[in-house]
N, C-alpha and C. Protein backbone atom coordinates (compact mmCIF):
# COMPACT_ATOMS: atom_id res chain seq x y z
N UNK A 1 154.60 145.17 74.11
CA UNK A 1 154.56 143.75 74.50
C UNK A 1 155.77 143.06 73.91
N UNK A 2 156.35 142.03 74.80
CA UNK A 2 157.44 141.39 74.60
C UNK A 2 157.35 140.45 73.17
N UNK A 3 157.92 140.32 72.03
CA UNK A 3 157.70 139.37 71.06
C UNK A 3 157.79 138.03 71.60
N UNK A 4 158.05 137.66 72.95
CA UNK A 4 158.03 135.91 73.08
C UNK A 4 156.11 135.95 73.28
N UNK A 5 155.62 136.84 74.12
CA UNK A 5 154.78 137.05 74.58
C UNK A 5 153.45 137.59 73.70
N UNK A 6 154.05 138.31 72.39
CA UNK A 6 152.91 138.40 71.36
C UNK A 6 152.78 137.30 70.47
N UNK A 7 154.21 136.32 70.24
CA UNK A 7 154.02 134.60 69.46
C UNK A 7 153.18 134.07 70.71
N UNK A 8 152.98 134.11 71.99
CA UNK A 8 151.98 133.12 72.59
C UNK A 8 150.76 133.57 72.59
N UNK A 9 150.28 134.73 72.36
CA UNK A 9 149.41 134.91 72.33
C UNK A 9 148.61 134.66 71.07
N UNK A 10 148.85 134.64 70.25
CA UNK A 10 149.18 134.49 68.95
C UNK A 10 148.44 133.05 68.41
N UNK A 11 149.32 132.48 69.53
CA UNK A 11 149.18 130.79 69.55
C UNK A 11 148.12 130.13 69.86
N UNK A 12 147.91 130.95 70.98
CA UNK A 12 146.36 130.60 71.54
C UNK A 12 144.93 131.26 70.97
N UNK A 13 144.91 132.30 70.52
CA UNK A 13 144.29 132.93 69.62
C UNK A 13 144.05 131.94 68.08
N UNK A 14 144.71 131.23 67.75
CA UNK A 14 144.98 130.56 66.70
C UNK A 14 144.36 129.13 67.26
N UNK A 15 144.49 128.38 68.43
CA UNK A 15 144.14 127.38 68.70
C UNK A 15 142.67 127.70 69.39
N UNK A 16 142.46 128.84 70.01
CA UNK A 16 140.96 128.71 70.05
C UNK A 16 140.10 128.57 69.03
N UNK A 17 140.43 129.44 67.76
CA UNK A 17 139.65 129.70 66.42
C UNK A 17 139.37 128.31 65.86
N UNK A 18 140.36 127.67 66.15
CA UNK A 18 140.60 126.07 65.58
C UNK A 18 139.34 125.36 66.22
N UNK A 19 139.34 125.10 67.51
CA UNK A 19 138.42 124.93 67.91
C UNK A 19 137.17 124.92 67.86
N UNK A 20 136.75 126.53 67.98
CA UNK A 20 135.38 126.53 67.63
C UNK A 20 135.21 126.29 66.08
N UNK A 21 136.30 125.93 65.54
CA UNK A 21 136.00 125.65 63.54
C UNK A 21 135.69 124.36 64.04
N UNK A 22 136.09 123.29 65.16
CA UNK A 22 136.08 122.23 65.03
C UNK A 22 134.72 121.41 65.24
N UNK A 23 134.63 122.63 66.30
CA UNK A 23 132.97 122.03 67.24
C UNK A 23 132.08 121.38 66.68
N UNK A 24 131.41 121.85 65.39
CA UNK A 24 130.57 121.13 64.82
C UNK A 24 130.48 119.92 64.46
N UNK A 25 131.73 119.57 64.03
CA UNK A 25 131.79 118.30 63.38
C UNK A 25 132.13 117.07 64.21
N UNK A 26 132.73 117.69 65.36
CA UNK A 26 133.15 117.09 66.55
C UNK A 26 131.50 116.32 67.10
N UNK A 27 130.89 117.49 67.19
CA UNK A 27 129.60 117.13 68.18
C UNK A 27 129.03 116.33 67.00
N UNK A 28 128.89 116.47 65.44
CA UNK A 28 128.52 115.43 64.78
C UNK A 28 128.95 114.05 65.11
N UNK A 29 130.00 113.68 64.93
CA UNK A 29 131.05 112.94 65.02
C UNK A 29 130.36 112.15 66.39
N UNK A 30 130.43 112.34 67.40
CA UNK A 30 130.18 112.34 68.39
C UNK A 30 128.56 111.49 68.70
N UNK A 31 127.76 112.21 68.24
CA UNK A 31 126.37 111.97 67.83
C UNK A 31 126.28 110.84 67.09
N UNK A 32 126.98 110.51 65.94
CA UNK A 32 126.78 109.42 64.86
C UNK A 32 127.76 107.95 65.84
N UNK A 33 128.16 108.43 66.67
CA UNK A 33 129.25 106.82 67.61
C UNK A 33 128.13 106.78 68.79
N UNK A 34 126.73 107.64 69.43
CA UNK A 34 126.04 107.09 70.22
C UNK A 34 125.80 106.03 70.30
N UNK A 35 125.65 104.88 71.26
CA UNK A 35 125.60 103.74 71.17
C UNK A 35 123.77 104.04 71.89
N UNK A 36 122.68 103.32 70.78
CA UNK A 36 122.15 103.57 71.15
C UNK A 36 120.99 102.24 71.86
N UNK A 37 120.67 101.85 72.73
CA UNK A 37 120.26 100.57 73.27
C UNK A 37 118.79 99.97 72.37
N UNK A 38 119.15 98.59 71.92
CA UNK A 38 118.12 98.22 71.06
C UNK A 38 117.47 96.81 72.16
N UNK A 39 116.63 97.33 73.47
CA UNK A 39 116.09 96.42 74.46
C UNK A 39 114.76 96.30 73.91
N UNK A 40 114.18 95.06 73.96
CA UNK A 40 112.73 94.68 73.55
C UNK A 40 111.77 94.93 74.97
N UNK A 41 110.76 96.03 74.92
CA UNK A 41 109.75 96.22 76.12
C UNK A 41 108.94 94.85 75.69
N UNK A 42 108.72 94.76 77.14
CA UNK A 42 107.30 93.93 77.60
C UNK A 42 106.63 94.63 78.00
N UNK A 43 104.92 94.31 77.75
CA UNK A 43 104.06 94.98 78.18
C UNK A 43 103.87 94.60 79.84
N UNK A 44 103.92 95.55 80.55
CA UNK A 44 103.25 94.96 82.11
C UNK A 44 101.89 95.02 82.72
N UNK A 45 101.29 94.24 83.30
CA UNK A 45 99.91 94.13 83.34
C UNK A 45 99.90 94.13 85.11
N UNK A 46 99.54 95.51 85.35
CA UNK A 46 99.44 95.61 86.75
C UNK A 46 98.65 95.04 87.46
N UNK A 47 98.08 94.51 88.31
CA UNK A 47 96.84 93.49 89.04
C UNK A 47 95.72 94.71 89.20
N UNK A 48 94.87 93.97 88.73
CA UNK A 48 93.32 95.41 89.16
C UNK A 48 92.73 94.54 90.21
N UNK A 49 92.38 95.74 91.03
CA UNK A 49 91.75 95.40 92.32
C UNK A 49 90.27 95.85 92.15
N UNK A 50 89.02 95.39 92.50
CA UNK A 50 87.82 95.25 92.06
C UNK A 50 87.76 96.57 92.83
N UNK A 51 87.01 97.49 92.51
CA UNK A 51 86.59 99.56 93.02
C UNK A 51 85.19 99.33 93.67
N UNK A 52 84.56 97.66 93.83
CA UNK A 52 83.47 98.11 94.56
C UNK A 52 83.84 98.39 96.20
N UNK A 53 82.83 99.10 96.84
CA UNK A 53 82.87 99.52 98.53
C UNK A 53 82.07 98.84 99.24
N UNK A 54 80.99 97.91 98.74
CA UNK A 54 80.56 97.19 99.57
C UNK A 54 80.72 95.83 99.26
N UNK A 55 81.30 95.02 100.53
CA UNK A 55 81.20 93.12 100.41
C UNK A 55 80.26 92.61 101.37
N UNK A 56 79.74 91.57 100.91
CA UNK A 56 78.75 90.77 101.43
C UNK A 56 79.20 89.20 101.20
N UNK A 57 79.19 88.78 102.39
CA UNK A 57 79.47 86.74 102.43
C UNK A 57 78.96 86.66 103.95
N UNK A 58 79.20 84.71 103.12
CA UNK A 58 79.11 83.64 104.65
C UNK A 58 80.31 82.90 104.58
N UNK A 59 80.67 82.00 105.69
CA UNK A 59 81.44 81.51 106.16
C UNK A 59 81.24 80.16 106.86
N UNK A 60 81.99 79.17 106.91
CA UNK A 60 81.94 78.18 107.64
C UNK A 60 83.15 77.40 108.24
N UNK A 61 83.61 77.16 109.38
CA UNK A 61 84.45 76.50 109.47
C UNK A 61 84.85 75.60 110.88
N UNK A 62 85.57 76.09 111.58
CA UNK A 62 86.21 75.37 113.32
C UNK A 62 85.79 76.78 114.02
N UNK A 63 85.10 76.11 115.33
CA UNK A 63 85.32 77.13 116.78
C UNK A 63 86.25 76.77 117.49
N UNK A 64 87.26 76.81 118.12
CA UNK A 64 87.69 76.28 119.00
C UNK A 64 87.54 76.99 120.49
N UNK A 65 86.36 76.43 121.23
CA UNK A 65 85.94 76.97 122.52
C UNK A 65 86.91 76.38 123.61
N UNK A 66 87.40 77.44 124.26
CA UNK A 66 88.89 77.04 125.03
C UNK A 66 88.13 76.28 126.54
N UNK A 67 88.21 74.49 126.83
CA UNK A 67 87.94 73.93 127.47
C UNK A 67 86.93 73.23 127.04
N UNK A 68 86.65 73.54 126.08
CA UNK A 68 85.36 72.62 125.15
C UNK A 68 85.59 71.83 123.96
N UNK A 69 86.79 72.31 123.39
CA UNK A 69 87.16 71.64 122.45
C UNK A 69 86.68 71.94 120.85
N UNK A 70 86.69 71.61 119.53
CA UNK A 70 86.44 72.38 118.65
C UNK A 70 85.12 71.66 118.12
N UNK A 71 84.34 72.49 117.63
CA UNK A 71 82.88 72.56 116.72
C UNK A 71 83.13 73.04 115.63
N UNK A 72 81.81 72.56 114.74
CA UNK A 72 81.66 73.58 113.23
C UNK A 72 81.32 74.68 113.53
N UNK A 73 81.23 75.61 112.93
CA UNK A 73 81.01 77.44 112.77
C UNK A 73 80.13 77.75 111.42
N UNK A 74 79.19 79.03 112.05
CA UNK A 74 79.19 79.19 110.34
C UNK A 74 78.84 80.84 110.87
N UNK A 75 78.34 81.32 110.08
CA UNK A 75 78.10 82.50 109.86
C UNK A 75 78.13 84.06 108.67
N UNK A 76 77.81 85.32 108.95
CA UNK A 76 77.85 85.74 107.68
C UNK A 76 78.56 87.28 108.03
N UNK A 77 79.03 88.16 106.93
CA UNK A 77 79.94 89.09 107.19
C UNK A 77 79.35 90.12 105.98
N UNK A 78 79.52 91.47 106.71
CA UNK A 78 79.38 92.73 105.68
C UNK A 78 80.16 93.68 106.19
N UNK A 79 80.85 94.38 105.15
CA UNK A 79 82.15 95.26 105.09
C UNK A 79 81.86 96.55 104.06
N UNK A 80 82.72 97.59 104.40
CA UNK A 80 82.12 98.98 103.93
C UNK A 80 83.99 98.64 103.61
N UNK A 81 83.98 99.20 102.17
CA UNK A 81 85.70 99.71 102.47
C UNK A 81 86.18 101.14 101.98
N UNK A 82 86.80 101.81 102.82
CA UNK A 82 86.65 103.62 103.29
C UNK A 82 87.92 103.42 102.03
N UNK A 83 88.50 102.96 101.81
CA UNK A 83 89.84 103.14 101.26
C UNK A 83 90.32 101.69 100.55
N UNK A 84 91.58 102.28 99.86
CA UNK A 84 92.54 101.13 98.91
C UNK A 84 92.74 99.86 99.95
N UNK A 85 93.22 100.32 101.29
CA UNK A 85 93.89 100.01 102.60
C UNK A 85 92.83 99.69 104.37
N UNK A 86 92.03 100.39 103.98
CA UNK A 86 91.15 99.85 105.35
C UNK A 86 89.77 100.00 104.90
N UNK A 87 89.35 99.05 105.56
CA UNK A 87 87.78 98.65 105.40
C UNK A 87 87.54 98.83 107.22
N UNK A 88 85.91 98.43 107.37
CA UNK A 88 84.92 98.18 108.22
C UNK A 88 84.55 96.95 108.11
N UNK A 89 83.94 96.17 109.47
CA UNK A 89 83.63 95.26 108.60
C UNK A 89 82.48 94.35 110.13
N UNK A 90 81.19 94.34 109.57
CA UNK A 90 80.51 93.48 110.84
C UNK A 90 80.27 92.34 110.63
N UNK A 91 80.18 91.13 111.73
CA UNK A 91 80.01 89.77 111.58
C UNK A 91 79.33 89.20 112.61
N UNK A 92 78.54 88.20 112.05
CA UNK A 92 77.83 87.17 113.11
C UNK A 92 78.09 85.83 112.78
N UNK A 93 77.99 85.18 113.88
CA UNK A 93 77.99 83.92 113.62
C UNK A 93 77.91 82.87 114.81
N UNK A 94 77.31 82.06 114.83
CA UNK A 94 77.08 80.31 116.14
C UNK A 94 78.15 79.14 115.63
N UNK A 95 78.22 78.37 117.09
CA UNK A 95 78.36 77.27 117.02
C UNK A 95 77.63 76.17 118.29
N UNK A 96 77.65 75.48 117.93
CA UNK A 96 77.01 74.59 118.98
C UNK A 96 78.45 73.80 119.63
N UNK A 97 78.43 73.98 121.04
CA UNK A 97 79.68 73.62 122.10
C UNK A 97 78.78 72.07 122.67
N UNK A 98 79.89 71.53 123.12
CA UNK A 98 79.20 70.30 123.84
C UNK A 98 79.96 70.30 125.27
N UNK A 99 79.64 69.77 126.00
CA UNK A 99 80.47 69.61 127.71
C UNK A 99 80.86 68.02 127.84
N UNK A 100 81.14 67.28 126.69
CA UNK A 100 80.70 65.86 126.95
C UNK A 100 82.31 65.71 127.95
N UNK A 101 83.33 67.11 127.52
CA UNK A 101 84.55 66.36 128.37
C UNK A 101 84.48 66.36 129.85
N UNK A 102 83.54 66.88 130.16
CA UNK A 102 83.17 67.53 131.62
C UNK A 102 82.31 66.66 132.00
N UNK A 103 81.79 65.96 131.88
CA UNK A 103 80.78 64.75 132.02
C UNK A 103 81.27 63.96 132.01
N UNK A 104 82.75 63.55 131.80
CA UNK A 104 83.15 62.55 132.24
C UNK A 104 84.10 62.46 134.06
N UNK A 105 84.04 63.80 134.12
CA UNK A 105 84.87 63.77 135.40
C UNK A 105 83.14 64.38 136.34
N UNK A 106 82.35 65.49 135.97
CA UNK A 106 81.45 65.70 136.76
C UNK A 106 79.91 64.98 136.60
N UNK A 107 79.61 64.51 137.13
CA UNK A 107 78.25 63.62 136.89
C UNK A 107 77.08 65.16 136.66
N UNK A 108 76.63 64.97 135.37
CA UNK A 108 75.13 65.92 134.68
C UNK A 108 76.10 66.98 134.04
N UNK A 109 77.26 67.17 133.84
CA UNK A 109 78.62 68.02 133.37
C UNK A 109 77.75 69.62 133.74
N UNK A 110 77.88 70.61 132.65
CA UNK A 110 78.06 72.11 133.42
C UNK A 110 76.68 72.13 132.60
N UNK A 111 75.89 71.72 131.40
CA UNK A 111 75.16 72.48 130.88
C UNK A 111 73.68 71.28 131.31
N UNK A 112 72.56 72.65 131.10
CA UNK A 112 71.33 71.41 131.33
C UNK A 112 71.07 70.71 130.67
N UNK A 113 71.49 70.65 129.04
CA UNK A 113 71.32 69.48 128.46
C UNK A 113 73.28 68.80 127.64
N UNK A 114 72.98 68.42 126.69
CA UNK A 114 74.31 67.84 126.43
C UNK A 114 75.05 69.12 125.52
N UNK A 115 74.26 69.61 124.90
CA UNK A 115 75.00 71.25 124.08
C UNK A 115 74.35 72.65 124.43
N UNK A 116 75.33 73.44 124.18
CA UNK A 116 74.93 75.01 124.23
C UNK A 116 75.45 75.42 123.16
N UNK A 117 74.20 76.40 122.63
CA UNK A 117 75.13 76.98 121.48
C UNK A 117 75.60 78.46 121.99
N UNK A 118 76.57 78.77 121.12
CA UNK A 118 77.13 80.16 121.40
C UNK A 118 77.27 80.65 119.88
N UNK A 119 76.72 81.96 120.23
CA UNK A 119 76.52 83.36 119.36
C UNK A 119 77.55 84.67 119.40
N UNK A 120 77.96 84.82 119.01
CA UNK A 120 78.95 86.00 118.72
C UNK A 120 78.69 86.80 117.87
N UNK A 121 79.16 87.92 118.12
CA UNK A 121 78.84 89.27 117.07
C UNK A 121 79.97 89.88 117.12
N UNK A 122 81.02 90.62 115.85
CA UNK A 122 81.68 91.31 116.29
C UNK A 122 81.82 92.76 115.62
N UNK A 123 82.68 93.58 115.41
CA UNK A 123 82.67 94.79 114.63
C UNK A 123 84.48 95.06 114.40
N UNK A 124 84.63 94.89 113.32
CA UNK A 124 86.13 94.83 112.71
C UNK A 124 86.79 96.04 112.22
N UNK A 125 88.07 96.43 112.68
CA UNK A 125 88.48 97.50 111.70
C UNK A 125 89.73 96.47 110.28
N UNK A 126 89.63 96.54 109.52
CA UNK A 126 90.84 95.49 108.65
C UNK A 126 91.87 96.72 107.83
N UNK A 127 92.92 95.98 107.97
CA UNK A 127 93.66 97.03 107.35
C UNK A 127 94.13 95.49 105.78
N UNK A 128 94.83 96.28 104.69
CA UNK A 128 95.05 95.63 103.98
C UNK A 128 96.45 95.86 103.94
N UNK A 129 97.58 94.77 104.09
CA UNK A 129 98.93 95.29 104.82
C UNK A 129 99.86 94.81 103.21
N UNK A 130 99.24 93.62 102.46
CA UNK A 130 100.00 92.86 101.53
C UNK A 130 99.36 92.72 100.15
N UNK A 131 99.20 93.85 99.58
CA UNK A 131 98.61 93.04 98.35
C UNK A 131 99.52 92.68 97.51
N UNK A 132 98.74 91.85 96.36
CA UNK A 132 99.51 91.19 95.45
C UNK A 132 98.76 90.15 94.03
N UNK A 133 99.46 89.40 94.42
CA UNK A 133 98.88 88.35 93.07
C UNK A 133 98.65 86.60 93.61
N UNK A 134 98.10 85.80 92.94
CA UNK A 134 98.28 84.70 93.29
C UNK A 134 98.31 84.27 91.44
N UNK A 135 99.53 83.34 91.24
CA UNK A 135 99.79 82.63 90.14
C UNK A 135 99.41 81.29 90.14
N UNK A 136 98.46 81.02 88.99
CA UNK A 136 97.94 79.83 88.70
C UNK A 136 99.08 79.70 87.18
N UNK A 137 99.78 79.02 87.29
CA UNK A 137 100.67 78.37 86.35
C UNK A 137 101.40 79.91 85.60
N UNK A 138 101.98 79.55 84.48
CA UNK A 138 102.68 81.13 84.11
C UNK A 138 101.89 81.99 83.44
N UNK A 139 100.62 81.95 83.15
CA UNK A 139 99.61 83.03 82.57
C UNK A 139 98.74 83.35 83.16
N UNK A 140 98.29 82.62 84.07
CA UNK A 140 97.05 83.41 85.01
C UNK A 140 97.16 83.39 86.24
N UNK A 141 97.22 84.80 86.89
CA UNK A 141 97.25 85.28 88.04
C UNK A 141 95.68 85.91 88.34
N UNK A 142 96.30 85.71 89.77
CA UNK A 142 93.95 86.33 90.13
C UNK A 142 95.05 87.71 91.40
N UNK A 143 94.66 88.54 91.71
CA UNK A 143 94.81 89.67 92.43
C UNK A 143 94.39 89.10 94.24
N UNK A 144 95.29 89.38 94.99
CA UNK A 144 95.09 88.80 96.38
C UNK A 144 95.45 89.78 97.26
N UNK A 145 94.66 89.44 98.77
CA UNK A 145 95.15 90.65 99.77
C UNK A 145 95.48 90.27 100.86
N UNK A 146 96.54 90.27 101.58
CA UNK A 146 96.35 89.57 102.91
C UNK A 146 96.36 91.03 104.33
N UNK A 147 95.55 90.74 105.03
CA UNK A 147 94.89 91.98 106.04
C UNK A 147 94.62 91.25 107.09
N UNK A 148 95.20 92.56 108.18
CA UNK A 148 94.58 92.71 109.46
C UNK A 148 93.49 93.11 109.74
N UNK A 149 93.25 92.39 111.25
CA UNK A 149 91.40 92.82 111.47
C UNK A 149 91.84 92.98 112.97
N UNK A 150 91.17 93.67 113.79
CA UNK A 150 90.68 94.10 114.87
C UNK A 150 89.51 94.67 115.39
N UNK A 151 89.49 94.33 116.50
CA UNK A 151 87.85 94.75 116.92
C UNK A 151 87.43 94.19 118.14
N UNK A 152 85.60 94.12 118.21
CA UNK A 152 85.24 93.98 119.87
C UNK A 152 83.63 93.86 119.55
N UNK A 153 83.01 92.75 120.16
CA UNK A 153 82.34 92.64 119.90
C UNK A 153 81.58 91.94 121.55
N UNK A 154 80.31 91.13 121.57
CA UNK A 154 79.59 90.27 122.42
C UNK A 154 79.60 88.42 121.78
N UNK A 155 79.94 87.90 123.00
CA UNK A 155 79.34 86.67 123.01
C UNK A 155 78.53 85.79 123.91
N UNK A 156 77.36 85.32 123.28
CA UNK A 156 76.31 84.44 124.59
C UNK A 156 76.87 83.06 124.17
N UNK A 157 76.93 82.80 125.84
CA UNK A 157 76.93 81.18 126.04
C UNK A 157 76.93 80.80 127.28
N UNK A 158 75.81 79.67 127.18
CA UNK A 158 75.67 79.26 128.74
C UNK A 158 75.17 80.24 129.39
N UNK A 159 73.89 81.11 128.79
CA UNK A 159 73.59 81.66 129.79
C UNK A 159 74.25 83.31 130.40
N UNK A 160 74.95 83.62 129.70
CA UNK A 160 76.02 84.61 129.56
C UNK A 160 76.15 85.58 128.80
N UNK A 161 76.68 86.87 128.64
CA UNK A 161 76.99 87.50 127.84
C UNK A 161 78.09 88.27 127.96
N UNK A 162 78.93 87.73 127.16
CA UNK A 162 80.22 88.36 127.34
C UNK A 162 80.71 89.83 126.50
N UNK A 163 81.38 90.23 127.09
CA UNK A 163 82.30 91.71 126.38
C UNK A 163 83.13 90.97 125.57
N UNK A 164 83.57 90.87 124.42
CA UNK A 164 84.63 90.34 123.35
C UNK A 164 85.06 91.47 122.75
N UNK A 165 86.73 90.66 122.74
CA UNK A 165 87.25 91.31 121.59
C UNK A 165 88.35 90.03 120.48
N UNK A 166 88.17 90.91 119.38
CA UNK A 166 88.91 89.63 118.71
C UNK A 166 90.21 90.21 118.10
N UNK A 167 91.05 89.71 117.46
CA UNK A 167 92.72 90.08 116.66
C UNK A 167 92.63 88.82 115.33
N UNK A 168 92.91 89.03 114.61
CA UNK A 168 93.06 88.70 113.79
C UNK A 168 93.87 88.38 112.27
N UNK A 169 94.32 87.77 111.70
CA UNK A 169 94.43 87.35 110.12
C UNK A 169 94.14 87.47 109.23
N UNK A 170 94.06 87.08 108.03
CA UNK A 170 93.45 86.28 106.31
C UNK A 170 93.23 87.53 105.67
N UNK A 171 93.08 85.94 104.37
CA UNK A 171 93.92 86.60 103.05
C UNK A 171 92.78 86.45 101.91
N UNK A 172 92.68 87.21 101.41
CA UNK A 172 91.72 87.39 99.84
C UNK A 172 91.71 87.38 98.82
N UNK A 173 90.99 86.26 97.73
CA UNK A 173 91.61 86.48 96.86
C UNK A 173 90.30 86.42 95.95
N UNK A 174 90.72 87.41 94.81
CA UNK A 174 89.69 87.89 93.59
C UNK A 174 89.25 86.74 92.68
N UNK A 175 88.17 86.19 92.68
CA UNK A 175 88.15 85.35 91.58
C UNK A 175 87.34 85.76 90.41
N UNK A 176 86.65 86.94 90.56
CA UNK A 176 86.19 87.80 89.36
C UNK A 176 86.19 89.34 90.16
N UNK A 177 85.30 90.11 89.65
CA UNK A 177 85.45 91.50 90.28
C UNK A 177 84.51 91.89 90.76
N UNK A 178 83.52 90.86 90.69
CA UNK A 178 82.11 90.81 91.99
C UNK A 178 82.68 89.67 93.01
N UNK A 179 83.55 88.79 93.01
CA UNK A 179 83.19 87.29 93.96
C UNK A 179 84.81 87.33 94.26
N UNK A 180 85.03 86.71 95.58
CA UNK A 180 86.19 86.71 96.29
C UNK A 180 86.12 85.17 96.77
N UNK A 181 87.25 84.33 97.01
CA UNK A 181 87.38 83.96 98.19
C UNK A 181 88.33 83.97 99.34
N UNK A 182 87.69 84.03 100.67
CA UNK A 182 88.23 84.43 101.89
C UNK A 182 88.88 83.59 102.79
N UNK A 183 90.07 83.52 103.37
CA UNK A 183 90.09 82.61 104.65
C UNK A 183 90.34 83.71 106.44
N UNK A 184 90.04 83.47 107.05
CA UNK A 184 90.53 84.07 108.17
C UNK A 184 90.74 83.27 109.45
N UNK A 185 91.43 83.85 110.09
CA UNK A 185 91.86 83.14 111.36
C UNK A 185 91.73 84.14 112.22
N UNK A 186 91.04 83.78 113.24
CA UNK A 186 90.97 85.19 114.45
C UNK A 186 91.11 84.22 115.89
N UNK A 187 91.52 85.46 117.14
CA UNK A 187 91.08 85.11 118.55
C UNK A 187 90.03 85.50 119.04
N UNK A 188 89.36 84.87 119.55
CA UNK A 188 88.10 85.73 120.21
C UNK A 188 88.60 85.81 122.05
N UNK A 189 88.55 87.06 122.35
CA UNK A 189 88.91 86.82 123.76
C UNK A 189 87.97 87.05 124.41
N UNK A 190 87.31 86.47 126.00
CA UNK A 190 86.44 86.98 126.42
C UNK A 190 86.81 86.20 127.81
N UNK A 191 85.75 86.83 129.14
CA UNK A 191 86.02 86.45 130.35
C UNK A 191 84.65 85.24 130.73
N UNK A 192 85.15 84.04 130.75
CA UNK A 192 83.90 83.45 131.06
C UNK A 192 83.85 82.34 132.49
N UNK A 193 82.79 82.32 132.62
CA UNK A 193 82.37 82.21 134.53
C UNK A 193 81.86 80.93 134.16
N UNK A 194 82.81 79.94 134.72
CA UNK A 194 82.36 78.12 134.77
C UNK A 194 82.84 77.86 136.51
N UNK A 195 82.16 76.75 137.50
CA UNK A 195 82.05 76.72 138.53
C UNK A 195 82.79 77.49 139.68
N UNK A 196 82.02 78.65 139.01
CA UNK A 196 82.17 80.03 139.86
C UNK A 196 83.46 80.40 140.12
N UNK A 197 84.04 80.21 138.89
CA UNK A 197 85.66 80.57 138.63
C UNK A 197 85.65 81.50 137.50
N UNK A 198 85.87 82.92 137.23
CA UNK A 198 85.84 83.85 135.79
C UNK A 198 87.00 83.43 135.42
N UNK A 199 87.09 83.11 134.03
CA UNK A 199 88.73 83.06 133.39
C UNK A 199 88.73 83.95 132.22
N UNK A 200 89.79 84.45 131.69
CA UNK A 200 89.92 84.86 130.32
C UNK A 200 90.49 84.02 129.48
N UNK A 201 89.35 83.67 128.61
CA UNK A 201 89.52 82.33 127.20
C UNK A 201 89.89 83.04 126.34
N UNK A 202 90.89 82.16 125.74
CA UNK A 202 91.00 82.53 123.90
C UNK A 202 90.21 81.61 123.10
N UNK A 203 89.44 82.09 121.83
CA UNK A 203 89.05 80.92 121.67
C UNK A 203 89.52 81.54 119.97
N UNK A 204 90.15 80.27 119.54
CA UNK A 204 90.70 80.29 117.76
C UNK A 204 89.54 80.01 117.06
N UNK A 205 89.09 81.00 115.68
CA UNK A 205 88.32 80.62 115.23
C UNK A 205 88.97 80.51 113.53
N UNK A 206 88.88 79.23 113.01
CA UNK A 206 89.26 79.26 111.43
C UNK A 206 88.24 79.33 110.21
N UNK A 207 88.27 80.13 109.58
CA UNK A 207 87.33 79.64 108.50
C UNK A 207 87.54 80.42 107.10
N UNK A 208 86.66 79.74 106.35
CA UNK A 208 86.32 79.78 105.23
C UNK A 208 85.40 80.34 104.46
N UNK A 209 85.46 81.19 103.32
CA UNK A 209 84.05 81.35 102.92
C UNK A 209 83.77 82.09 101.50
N UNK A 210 82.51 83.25 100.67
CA UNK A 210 82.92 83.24 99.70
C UNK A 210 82.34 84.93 99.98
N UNK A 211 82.85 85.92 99.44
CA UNK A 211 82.33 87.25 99.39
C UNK A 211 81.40 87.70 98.11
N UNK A 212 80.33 88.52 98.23
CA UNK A 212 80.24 89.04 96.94
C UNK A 212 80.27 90.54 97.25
N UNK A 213 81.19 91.59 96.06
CA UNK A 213 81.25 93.03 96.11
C UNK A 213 80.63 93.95 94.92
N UNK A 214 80.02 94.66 95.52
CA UNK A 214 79.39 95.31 94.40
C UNK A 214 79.38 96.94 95.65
């Protein structure tokens, strides 16, 4: 081997050794300049959602019967829930309709006396699309849900019985882990037969009310 070529080798042989002499103190070295982050945790308090499967309530609020104009409502609701995300859910409920606007253009208007009441029943599938929280000032929050409903149900009136189906709204909110309160907004659609004309009505129904789950 050439002597330029045994001094380089030589060289590098000499600077590796160096090296691994160095390593240790290096990676000490190294270790003691970690910058290491001094962040203060907060505790987080996830929202609990009440684990019972069955709800039970009533309700009260607006019918709005399309050509009749709006009434009080009331009625009552029971729900199975299969999951975090969808429930079941059946409901009944009346209102008493009046014809008084029809009595002013037709003399004795459409019904035999001055009101009819109407009865509805329906059968809901709800999905739960939004949960969350509702904040009462900066320390107390209550756990809330806002969900879809769909379904199909019957309504009597006047003499009638209609095929329904309804679409729906509303939102829930926990006020302990037995008791809720509810609002919903739905359509009720159905085909109904006034002087021998069938139409398909929407009729908006709003309301209010209080659940209990266990």
């Amino acid at each position: 081997m050439r002597p330029a070529l045994r001094l380089t080798a030589a060289l590098v042989s000499s600077l590796c050794a160096a090296l691994f002499a160095a390593a240790p103190a290096l990676a000490a070295d190294l270790k003691d300049a970690a910058v290491v982050p001094e962040v203060d945790r907060r505790d987080v308090k996830l929202p609990k959602f009440p684990s019972s499967d069955f709800e039970v309530g009533i309700y009260g609020g607006l019918y709005a019967t399309q050509n009749f104009g709006s009434s009080m409502a009331g009625g009552a609701r029971m729900a199975y829930h299969i999951t975090e995300d969808f429930f079941v859910e059946a409901s009944a409920g009346q209102t008493t309709v009046s014809d008084e606007a029809f009595r002013r253009i037709l003399p004795g208007g459409i019904f035999t006396g001055d009101t009819e009441k109407l009865i509805y029943s329906n059968l809901n599938v709800g999905w739960n699309v939004l949960p969350g929280e509702i904040f009462i000032g900066s320390r107390y929050a209550m756990p809330s849900q806002v969900y879809l409903v769909a379904g199909g149900g019957t309504t009597r009136f006047n003499g009638q019985r209609m095929s329904t189906w309804d679409i729906g709204v509303g939102v829930k909110v926990y006020l302990t882990d037995f008791w809720a309160l509810r609002i919903d907004m739905r359509d009720n659609v159905y085909q109904l037969d006034l002087l021998g004309k069938r139409d398909t009505t929407h009729n908006v129904e709003l309301n209010a009310g209080v659940s209990f789950l266990f």
